[in-house]
Protein backbone atom coordinates (compact mmCIF):
# COMPACT_ATOMS: atom_id res chain seq x y z
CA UNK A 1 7.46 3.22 -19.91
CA UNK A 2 4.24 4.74 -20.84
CA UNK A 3 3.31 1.39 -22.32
CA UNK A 4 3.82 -0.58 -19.54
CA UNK A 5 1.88 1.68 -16.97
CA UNK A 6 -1.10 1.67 -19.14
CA UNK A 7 -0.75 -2.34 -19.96
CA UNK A 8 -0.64 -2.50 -16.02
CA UNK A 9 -3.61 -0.25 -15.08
CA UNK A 10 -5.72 -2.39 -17.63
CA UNK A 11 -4.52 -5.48 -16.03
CA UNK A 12 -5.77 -3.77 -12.99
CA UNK A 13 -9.14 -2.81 -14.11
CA UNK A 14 -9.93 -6.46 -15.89
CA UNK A 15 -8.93 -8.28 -12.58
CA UNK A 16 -10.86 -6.09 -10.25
CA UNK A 17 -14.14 -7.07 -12.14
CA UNK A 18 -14.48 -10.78 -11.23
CA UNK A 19 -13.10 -10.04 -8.14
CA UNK A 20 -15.66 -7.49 -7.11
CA UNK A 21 -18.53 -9.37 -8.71
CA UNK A 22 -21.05 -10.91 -5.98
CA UNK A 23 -22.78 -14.42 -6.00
CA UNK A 24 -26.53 -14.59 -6.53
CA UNK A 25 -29.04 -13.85 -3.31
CA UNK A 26 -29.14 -17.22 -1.15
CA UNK A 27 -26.15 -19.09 -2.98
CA UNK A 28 -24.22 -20.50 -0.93
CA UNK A 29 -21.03 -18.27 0.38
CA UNK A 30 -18.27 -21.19 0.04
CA UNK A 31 -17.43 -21.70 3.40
CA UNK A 32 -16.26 -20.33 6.84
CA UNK A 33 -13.66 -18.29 6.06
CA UNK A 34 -11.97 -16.07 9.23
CA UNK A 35 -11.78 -12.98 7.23
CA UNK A 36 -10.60 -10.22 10.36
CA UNK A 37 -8.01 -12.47 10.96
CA UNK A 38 -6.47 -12.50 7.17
CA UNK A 39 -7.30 -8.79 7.61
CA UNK A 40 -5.28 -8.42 10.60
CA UNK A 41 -2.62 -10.33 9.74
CA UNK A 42 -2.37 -7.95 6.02
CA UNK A 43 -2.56 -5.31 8.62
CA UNK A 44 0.85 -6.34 10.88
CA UNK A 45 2.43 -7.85 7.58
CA UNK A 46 1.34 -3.71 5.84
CA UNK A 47 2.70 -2.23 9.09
CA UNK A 48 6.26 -3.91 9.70
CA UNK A 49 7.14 -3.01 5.75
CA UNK A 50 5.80 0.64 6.03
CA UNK A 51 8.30 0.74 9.42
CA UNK A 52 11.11 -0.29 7.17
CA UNK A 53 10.45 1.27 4.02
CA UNK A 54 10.09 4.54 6.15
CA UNK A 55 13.33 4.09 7.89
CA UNK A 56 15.61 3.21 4.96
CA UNK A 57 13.95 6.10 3.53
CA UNK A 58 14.57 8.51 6.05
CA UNK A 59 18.45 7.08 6.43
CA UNK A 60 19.22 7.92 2.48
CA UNK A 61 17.82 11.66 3.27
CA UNK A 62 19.62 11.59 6.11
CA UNK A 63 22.58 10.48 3.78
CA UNK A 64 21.79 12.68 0.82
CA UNK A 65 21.58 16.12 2.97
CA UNK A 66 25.05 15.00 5.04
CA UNK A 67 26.35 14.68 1.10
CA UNK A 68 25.13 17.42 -0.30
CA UNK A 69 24.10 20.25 2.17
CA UNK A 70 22.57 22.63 -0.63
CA UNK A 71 20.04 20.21 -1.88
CA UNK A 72 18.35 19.59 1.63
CA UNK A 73 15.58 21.52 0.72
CA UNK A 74 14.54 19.26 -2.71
CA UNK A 75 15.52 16.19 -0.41
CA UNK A 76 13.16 16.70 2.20
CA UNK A 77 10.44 17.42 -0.05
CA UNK A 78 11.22 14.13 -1.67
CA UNK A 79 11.11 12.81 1.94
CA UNK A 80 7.71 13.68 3.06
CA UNK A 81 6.24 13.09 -0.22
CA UNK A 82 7.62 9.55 -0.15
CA UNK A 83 6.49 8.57 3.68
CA UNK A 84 3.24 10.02 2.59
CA UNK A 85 2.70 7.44 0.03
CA UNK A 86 4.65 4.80 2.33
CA UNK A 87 2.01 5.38 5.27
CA UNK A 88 -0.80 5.56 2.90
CA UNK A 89 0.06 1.84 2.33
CA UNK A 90 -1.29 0.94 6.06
CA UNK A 91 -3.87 3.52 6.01
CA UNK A 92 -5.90 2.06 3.40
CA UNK A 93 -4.86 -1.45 4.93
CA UNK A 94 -6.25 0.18 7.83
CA UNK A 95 -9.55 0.82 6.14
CA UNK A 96 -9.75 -2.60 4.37
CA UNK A 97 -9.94 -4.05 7.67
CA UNK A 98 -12.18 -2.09 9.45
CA UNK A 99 -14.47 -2.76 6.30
CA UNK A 100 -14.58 -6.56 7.03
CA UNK A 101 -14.72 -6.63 11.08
């Protein structure tokens, strides 16, 4: 498992660099490309699966506690800890497309 996290965060970090890397002062850019509105549209396509990743989540808490009554505590940590990183996904969509308007 450890070997396929790390294989994946390299992957990561060697596709990020030509990604990231800019083109030469007065070269030209490639084009007219409508970048707010690929930005908005990741933004409603990041926002409609956050809304139903946090709703099945919050229906198998729901579940678990009506299950298993002593464990609510442990499942609602699990709960909020798991929305966090769920909403986090449209925050930093959020932030992507402020960045290009």
């Amino acid at each position: 498992m450890k070997t396929k996290l790390l294989l994946l965060a390299v992957t990561f970090l060697a596709l990020a660099s030509p990604i990231l890397a800019q083109t030469p002062a007065g070269a030209p850019t490639g084009g007219n490309i409508n970048w707010v509105a690929i930005a908005a549209f990741a933004m409603a396509i990041a926002s409609g699966l956050c809304g139903l990743a946090q709703s099945k989540a919050a229906a198998a808490a729901c579940e678990g506690m009506g299950r298993n009554p002593g464990a609510a505590a442990s499942i609602r940590f699990a709960l909020i800890l798991s929305l966090v990183l769920i909403e986090s996904l449209a925050l930093y969509t959020l932030i992507i497309v402020f960045r290009v308007s």
